[in-house]
C-alpha atoms as a PDB file:
ATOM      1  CA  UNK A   1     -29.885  38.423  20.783  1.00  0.00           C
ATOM      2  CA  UNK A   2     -29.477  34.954  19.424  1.00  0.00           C
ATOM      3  CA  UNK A   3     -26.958  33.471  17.319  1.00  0.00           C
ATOM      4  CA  UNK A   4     -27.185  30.921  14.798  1.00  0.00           C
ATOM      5  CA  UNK A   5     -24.368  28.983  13.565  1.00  0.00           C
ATOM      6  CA  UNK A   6     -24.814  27.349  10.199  1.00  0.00           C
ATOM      7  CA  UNK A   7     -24.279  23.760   9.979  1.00  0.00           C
ATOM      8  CA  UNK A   8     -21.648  22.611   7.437  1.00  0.00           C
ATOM      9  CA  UNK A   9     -21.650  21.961   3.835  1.00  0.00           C
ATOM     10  CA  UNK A  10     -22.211  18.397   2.662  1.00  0.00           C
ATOM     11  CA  UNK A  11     -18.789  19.129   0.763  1.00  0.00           C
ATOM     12  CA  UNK A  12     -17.473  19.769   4.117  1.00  0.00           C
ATOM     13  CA  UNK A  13     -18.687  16.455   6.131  1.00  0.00           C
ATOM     14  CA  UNK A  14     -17.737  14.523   2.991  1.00  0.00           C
ATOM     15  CA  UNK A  15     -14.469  15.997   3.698  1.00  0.00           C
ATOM     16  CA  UNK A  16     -14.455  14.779   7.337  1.00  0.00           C
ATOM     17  CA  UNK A  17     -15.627  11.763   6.260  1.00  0.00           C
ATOM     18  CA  UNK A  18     -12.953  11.131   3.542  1.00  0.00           C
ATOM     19  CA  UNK A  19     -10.191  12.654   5.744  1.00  0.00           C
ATOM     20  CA  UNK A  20     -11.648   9.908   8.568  1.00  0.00           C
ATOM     21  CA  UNK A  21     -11.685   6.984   6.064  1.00  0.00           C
ATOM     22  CA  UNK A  22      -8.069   7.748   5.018  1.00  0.00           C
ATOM     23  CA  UNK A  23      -6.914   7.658   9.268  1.00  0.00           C
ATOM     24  CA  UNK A  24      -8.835   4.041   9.421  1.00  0.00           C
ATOM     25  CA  UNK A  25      -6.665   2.872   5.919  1.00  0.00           C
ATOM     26  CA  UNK A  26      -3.336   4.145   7.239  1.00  0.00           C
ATOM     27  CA  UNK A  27      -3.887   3.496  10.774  1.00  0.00           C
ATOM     28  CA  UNK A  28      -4.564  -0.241   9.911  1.00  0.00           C
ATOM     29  CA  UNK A  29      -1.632  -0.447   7.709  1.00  0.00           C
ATOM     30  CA  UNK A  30       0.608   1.033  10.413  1.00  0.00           C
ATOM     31  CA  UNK A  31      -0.752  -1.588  13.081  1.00  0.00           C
ATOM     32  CA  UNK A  32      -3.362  -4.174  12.800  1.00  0.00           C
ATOM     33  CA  UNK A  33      -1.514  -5.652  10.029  1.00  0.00           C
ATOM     34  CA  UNK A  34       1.973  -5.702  11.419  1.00  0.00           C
ATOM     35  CA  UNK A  35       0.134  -7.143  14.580  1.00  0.00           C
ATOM     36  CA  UNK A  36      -1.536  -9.083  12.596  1.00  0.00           C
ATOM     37  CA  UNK A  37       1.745 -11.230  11.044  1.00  0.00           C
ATOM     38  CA  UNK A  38       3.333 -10.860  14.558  1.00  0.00           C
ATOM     39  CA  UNK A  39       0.842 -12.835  16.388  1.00  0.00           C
ATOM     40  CA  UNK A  40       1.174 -15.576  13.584  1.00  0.00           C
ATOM     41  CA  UNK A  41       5.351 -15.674  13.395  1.00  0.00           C
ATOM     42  CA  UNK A  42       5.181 -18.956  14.003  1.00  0.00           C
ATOM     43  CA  UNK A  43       3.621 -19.607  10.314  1.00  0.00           C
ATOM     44  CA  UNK A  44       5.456 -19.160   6.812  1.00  0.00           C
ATOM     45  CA  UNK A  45       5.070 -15.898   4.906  1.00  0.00           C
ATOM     46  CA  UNK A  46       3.626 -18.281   1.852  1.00  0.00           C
ATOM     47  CA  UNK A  47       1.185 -19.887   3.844  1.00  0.00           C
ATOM     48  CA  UNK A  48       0.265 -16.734   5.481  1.00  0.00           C
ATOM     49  CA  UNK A  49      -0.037 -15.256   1.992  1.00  0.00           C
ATOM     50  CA  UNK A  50      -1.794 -17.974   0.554  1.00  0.00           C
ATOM     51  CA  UNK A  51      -4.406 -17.666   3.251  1.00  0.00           C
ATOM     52  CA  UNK A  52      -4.573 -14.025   2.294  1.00  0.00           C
ATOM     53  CA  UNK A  53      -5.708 -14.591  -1.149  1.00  0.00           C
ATOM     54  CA  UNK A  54      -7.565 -17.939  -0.488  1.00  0.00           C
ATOM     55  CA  UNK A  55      -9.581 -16.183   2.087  1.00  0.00           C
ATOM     56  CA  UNK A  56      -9.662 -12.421   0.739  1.00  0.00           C
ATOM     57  CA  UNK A  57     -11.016 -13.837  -2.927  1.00  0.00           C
ATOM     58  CA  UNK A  58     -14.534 -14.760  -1.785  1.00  0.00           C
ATOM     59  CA  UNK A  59     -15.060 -11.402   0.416  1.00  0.00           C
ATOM     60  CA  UNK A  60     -13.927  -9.019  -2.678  1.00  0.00           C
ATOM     61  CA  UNK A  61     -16.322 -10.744  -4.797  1.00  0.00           C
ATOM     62  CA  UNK A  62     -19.171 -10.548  -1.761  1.00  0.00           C
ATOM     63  CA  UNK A  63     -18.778  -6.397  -2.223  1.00  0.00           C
ATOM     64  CA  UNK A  64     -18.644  -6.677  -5.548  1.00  0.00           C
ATOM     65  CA  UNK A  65     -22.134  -8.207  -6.071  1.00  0.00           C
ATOM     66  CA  UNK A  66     -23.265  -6.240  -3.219  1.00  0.00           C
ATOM     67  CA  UNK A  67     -21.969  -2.859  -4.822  1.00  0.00           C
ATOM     68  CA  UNK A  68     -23.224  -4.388  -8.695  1.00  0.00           C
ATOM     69  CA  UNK A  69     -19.411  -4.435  -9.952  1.00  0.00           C
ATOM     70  CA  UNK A  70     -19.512  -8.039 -11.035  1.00  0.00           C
ATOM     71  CA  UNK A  71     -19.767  -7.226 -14.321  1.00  0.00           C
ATOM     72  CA  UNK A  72     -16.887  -5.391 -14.467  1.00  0.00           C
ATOM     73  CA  UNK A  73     -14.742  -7.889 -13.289  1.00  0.00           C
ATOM     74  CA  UNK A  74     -16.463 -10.097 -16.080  1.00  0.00           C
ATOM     75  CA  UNK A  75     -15.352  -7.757 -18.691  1.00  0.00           C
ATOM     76  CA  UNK A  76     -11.547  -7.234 -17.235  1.00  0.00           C
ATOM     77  CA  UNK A  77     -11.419 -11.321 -18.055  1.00  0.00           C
ATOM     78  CA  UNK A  78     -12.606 -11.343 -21.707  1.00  0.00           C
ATOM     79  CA  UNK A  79     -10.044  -8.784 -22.163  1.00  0.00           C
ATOM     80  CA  UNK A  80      -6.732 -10.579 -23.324  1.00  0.00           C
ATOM     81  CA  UNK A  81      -4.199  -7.239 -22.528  1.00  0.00           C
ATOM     82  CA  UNK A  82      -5.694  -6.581 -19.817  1.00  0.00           C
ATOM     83  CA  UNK A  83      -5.397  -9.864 -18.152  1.00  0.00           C
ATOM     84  CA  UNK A  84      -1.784  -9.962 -19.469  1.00  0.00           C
ATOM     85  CA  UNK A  85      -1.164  -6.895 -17.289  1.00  0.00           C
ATOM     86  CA  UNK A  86      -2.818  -7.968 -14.550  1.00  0.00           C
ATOM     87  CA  UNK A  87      -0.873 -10.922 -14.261  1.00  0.00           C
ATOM     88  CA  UNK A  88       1.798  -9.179 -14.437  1.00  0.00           C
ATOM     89  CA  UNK A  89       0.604  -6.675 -11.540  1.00  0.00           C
ATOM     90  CA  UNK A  90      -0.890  -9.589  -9.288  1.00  0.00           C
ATOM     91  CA  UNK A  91       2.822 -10.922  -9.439  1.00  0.00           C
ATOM     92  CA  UNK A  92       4.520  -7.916  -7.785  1.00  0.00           C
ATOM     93  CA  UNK A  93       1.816  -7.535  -5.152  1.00  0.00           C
ATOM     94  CA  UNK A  94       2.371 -11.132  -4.356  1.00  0.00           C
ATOM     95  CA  UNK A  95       5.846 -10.440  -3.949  1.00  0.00           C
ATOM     96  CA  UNK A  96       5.198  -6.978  -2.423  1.00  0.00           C
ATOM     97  CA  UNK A  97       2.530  -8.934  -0.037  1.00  0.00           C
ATOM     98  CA  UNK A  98       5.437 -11.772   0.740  1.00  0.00           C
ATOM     99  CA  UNK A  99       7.856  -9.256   1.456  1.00  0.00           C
ATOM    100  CA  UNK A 100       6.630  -7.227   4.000  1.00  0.00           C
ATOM    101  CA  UNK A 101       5.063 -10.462   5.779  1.00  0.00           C
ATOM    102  CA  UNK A 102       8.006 -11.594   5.926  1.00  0.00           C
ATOM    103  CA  UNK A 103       9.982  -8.792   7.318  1.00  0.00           C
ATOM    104  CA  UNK A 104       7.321  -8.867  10.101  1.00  0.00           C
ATOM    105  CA  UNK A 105       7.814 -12.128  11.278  1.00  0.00           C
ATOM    106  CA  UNK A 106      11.302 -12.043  11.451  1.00  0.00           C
ATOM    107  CA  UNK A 107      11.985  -9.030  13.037  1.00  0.00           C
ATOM    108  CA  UNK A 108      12.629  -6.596   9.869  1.00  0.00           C
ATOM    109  CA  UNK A 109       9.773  -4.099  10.054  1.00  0.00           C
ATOM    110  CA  UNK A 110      11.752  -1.375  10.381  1.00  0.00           C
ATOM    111  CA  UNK A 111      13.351  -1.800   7.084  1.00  0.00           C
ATOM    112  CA  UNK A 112       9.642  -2.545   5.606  1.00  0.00           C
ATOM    113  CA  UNK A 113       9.004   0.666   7.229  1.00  0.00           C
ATOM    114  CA  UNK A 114      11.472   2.368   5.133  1.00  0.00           C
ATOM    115  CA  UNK A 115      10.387   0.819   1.961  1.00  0.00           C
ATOM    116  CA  UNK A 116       6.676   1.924   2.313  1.00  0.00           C
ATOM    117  CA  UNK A 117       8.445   5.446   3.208  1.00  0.00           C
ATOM    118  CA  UNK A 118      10.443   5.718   0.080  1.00  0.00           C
ATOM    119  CA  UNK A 119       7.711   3.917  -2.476  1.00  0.00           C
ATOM    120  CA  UNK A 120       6.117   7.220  -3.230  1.00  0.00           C
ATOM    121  CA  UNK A 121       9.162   8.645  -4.491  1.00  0.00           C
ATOM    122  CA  UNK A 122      10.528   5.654  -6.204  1.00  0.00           C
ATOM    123  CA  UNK A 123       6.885   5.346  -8.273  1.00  0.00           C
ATOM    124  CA  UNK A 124       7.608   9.503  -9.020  1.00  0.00           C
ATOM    125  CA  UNK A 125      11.041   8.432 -10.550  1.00  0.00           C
ATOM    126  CA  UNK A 126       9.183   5.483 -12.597  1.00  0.00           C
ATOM    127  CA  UNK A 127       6.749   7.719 -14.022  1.00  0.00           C
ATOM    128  CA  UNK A 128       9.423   9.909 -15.069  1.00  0.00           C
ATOM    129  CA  UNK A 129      11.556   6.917 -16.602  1.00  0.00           C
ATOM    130  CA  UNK A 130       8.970   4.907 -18.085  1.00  0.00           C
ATOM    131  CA  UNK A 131       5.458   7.435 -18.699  1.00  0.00           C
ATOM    132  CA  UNK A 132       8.195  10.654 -19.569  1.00  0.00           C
ATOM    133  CA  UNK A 133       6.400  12.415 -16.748  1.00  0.00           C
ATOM    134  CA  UNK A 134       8.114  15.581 -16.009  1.00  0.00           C
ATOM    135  CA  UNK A 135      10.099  15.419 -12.559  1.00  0.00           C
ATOM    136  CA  UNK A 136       9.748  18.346 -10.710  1.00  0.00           C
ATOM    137  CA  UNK A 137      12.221  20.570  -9.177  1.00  0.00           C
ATOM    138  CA  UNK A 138      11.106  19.687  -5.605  1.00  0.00           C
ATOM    139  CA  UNK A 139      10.460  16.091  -6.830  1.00  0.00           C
ATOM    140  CA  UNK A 140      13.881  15.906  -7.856  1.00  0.00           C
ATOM    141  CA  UNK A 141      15.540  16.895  -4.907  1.00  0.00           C
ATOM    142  CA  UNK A 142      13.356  14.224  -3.201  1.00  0.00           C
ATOM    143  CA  UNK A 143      14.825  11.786  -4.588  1.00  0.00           C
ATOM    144  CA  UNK A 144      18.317  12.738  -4.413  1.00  0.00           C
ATOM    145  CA  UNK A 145      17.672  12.817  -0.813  1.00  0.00           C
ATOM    146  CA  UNK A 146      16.107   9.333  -0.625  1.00  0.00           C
ATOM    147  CA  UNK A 147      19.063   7.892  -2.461  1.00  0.00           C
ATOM    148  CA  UNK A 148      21.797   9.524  -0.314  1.00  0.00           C
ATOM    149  CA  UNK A 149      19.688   7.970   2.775  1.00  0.00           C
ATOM    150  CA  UNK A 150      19.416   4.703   1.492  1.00  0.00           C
ATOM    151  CA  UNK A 151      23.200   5.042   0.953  1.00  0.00           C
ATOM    152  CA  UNK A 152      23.666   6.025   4.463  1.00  0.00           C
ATOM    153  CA  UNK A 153      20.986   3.257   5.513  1.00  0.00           C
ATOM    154  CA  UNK A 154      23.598   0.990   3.617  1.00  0.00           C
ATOM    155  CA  UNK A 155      26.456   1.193   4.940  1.00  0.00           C
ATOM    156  CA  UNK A 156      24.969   1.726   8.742  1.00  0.00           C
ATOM    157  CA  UNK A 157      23.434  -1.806   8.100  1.00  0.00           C
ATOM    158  CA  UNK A 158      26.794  -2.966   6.328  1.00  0.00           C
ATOM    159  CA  UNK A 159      24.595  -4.731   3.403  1.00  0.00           C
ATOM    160  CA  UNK A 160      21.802  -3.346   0.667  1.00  0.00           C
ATOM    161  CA  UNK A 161      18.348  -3.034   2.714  1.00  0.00           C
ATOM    162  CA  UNK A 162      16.617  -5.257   0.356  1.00  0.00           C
ATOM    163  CA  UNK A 163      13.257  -5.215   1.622  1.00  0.00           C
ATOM    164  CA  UNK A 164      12.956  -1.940   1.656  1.00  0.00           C
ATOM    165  CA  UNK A 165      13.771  -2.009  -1.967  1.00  0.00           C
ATOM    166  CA  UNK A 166      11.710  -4.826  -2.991  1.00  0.00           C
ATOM    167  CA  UNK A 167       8.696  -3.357  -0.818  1.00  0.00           C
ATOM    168  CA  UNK A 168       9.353   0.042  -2.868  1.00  0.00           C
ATOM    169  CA  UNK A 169      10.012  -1.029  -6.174  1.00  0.00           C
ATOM    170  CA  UNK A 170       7.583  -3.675  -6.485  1.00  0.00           C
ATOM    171  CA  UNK A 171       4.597  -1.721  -5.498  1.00  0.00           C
ATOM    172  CA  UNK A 172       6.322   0.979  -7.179  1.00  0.00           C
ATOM    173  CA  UNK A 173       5.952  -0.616 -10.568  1.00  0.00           C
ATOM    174  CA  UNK A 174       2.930  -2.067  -9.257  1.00  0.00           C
ATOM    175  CA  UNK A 175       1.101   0.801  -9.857  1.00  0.00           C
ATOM    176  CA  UNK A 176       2.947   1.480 -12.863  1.00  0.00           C
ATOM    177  CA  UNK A 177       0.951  -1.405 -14.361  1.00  0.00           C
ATOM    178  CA  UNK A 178      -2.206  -0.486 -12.892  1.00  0.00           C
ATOM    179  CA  UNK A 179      -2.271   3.194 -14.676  1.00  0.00           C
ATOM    180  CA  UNK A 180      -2.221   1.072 -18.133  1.00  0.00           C
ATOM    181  CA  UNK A 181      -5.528  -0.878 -16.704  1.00  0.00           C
ATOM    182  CA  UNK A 182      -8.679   0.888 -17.083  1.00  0.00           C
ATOM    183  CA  UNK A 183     -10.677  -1.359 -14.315  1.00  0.00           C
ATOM    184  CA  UNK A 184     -11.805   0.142 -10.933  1.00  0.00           C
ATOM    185  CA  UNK A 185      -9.828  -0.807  -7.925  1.00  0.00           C
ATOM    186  CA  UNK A 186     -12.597  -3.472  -6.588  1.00  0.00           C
ATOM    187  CA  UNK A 187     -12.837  -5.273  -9.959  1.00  0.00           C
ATOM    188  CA  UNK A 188      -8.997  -4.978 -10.818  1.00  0.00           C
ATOM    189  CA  UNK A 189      -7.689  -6.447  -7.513  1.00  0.00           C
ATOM    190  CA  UNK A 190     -10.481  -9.412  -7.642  1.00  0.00           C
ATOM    191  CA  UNK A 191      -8.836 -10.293 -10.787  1.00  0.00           C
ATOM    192  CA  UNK A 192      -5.397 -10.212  -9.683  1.00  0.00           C
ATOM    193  CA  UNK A 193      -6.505 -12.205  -6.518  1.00  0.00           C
ATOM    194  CA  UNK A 194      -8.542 -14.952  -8.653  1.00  0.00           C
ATOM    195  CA  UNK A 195      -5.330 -15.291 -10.940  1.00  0.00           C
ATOM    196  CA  UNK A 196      -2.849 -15.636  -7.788  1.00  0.00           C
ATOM    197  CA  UNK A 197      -5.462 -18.417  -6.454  1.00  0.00           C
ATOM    198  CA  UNK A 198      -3.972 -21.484  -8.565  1.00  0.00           C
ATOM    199  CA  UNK A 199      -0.196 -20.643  -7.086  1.00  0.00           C
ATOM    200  CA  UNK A 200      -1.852 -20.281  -3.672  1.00  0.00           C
ATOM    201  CA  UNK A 201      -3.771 -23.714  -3.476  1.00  0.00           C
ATOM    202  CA  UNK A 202      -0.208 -25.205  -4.788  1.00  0.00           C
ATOM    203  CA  UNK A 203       1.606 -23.356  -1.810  1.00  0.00           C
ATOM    204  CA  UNK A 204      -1.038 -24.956   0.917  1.00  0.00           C
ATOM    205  CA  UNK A 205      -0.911 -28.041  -1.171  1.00  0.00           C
ATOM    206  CA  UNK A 206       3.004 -28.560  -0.521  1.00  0.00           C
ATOM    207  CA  UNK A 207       3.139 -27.305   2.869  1.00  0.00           C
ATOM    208  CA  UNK A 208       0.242 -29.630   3.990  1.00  0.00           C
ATOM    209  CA  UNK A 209       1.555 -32.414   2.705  1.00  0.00           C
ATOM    210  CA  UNK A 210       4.359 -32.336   5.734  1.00  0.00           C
ATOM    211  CA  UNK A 211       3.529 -34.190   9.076  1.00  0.00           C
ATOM    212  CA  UNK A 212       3.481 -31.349  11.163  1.00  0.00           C
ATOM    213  CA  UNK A 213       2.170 -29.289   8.176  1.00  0.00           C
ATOM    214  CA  UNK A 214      -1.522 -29.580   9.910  1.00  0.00           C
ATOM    215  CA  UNK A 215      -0.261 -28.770  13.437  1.00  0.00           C
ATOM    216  CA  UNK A 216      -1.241 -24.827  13.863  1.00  0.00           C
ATOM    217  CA  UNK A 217      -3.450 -24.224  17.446  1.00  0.00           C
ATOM    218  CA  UNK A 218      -7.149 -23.454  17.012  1.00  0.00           C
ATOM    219  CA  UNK A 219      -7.051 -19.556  17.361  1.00  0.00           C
ATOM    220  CA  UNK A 220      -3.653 -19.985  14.495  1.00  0.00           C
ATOM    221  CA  UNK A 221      -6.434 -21.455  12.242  1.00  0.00           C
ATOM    222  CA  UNK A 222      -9.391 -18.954  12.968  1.00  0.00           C
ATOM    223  CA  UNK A 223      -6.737 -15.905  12.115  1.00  0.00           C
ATOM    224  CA  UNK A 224      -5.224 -17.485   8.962  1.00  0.00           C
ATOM    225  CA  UNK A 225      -9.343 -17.857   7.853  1.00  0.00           C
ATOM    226  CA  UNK A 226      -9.421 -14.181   8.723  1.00  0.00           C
ATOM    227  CA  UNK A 227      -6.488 -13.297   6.362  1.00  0.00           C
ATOM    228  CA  UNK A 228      -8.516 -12.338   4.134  1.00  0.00           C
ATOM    229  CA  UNK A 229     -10.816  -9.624   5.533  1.00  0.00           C
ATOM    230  CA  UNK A 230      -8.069  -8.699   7.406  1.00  0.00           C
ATOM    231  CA  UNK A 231      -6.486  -7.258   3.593  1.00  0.00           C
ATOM    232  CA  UNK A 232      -9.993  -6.295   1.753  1.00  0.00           C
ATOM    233  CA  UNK A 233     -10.993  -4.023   5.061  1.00  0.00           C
ATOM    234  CA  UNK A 234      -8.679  -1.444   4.870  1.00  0.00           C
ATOM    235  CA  UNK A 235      -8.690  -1.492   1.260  1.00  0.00           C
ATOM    236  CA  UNK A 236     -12.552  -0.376   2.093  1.00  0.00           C
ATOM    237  CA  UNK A 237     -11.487   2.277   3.630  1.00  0.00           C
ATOM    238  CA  UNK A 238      -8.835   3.334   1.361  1.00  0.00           C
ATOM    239  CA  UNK A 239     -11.327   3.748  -1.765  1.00  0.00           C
ATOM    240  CA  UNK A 240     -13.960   4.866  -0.162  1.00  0.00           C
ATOM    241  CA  UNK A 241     -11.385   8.086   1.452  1.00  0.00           C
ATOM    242  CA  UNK A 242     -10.407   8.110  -2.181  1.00  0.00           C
ATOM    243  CA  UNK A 243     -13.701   9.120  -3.441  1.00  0.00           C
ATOM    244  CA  UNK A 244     -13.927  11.707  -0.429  1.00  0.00           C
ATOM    245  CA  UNK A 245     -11.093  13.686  -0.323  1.00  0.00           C
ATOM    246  CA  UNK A 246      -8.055  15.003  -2.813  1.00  0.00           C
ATOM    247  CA  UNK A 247      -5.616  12.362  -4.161  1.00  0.00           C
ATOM    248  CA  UNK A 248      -2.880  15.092  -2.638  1.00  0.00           C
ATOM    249  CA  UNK A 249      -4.299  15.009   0.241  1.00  0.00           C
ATOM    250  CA  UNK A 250      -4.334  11.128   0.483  1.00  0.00           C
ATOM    251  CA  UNK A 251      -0.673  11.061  -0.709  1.00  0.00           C
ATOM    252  CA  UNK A 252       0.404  13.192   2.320  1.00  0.00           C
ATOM    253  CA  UNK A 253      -1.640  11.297   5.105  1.00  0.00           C
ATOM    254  CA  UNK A 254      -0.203   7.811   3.395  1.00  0.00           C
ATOM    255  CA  UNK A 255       2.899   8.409   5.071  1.00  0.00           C
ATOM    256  CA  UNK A 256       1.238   7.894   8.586  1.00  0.00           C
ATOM    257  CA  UNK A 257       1.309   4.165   7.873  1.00  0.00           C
ATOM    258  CA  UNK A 258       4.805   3.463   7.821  1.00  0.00           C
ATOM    259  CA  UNK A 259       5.558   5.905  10.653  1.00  0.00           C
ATOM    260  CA  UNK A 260       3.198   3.952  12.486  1.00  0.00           C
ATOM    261  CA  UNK A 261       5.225   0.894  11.671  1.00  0.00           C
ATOM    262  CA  UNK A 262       8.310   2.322  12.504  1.00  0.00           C
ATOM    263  CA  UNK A 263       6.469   3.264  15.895  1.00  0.00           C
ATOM    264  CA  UNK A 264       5.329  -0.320  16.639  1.00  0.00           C
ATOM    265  CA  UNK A 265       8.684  -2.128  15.201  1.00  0.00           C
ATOM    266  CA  UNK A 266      10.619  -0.082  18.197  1.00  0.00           C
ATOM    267  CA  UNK A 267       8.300   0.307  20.657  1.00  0.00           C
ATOM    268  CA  UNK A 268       6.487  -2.719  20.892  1.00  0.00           C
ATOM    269  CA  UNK A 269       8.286  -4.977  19.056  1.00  0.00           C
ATOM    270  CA  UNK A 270      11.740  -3.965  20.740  1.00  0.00           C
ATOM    271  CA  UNK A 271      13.549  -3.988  17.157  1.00  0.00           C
ATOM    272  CA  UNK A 272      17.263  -2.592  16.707  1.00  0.00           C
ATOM    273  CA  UNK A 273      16.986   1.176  15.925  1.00  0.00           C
ATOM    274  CA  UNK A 274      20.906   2.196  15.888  1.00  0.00           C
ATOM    275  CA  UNK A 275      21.730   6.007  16.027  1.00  0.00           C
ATOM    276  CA  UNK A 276      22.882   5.945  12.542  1.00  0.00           C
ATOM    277  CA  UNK A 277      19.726   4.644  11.610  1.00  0.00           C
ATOM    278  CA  UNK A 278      18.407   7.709  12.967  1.00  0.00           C
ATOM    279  CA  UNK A 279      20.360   9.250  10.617  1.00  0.00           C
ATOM    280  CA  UNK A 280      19.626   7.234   7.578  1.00  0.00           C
ATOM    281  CA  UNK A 281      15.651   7.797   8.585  1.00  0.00           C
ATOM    282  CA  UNK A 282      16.118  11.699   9.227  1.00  0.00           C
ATOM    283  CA  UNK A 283      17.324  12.074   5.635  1.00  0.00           C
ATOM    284  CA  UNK A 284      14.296   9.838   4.415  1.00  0.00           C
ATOM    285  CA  UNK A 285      11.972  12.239   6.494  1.00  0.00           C
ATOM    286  CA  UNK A 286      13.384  15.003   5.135  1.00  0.00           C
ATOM    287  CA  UNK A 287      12.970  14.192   1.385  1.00  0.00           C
ATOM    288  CA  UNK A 288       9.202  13.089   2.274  1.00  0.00           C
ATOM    289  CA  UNK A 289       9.154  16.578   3.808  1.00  0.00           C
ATOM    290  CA  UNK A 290      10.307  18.436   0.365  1.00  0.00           C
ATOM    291  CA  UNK A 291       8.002  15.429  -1.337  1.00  0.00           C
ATOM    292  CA  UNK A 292       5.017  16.721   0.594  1.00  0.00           C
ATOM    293  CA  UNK A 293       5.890  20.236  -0.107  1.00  0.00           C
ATOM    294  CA  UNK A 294       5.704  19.990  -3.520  1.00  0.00           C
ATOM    295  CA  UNK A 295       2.453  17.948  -3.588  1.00  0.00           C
ATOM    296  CA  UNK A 296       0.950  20.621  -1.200  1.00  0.00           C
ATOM    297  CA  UNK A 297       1.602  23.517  -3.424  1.00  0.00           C
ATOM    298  CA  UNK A 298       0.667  21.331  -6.487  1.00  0.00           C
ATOM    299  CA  UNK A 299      -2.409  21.039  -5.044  1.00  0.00           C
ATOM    300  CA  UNK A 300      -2.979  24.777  -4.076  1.00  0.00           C
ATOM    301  CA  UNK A 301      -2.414  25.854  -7.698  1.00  0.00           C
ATOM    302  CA  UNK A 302      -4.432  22.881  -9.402  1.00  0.00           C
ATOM    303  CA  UNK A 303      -7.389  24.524  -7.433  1.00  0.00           C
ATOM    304  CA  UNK A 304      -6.850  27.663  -8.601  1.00  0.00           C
ATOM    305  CA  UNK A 305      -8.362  28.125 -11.765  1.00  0.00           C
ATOM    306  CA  UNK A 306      -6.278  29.373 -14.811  1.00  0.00           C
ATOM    307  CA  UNK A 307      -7.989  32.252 -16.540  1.00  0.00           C
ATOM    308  CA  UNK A 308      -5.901  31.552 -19.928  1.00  0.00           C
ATOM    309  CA  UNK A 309      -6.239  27.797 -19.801  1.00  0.00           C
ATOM    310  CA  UNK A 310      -9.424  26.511 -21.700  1.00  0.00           C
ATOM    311  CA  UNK A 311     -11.118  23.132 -20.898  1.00  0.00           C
ATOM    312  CA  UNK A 312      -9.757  20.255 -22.900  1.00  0.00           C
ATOM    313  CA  UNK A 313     -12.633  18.586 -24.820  1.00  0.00           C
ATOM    314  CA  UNK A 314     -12.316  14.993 -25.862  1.00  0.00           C
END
């Protein structure tokens, strides 16, 4: 007797897809960029950044005319409050952007690990400060947790870990702006790009203009060109797991980019990881632990239906 196995759903392989997508985004995050800034130490974090927008500009418009979003993006720039927000959300990635690249090349990454760790709770506490989003019990304790190991992470380091905070807070209230903006992710960060340009060209301008300001080896220039594709190709990945898979599900893989960083900082990169860093870290883990918690059983009864709740109709 023969037996037949069904194949699976298409909701399934888009599943497997999304879920795929997601390890290419994080996985990137965790290594090809740090590797990325590593191989180029020997080049400032503005000109490195500058090259990131310079270069990454032209291929987020190239998707956008290939996916027919242009328009979009023309409509985001006859809109004066939009714009106004956007400048004011292509600022902090800039200095979110800056941040980290810097931490990289100077032998920080394990405090920009931290920060990318502790950025999903710090954007839960903004929503409940600024959007009077209610903060769960689980979310709560979170938090608490996170602040007690940043505390720890303090006084193990003997000053504030700065980058970790800038990293956190400024994406944090980086995509506290972004909620306000109804643009799609492609259109919204071609914008915010385009408006960093001018500061950009001005950055390569000044640092040009110095005699040895021209002096970077041939393979230096071809991965400074490459900036650019080297920022909009995870982002690929990252919207197109969005459109695949949960946004719960998303939030708990995101955490496998900084513990790839962490990973690579040590391991590869031979950075200082003190035993009461450990500590600091195994407090972080453990409010990204309860964090995950909740968001898993958020998700479990979101997908249950309620049988006394009613649709809401616009």
């Amino acid at each position: 007797m023969s037996h037949s196995s069904s194949p699976p759903s298409n909701h399934q392989s888009t599943g497997q897809v999304g879920v795929l997508m997601a390890l290419a985004a994080f996985g990137w995050w965790a290594w090809v960029t740090p590797l990325y800034f590593h191989v180029l130490d020997s080049i400032p974090a503005s000109e490195q950044l500058a090259w990131r927008v310079i270069s990454g500009l032209p291929a987020m418009l190239l998707i956008l005319l290939l996916s027919r979003q242009l328009s979009q993006l023309i409509t985001i720039l006859r809109s004066p409050r939009v714009l106004l927000l956007l400048v004011c959300s292509a600022s902090l990635l800039s200095i979110n952007w800056f941040t980290f690249t810097w931490a990289v090349i100077n032998q920080r990454l394990v405090e920009g690990s931290l920060g990318y760790y502790i950025n999903p709770l710090v954007s839960v506490l903004l929503g409940a400060i600024f959007l009077g989003e209610r903060l769960r019990g689980l979310q709560a304790i979170a938090v608490a947790i996170a602040v007690v190991g940043v505390g720890v992470n303090t006084l193990v380091l003997g000053y504030l870990p700065w980058i970790s905070l800038i990293i956190a807070f400024s994406f944090g209230f980086y995509g506290l702006i972004r909620k306000q903006v109804r643009a799609a992710p492609g259109p919204g960060i071609s914008v915010e790009m385009l408006l960093m340009l001018p500061v950009m060209v001005l950055v390569l301008v000044f640092t040009y203009r110095a005699p040895d300001g021209l002096s970077h080896s041939s393979w230096n220039w071809t991965l400074l060109v490459l900036a650019g594709p080297q920022t909009v190709i995870p982002l690929l990945f990252y919207t197109g797991a969005a459109r695949r898979i949960t946004l719960s599900t998303l939030g708990l893989l995101q955490f496998l980019a900084p513990t790839g960083q962490l990973l690579l900082a040590v391991l590869a990169f031979g950075e200082s990881f003190t035993r009461g860093q450990v500590w600091a870290f195994a407090l972080i883990w453990i409010a990204v632990i309860v964090y995950s918690v909740d968001t898993w059983r958020r998700s479990r009864a979101t997908a249950l239906p309620d049988p006394n709740s009613l649709p809401e109709v616009d």
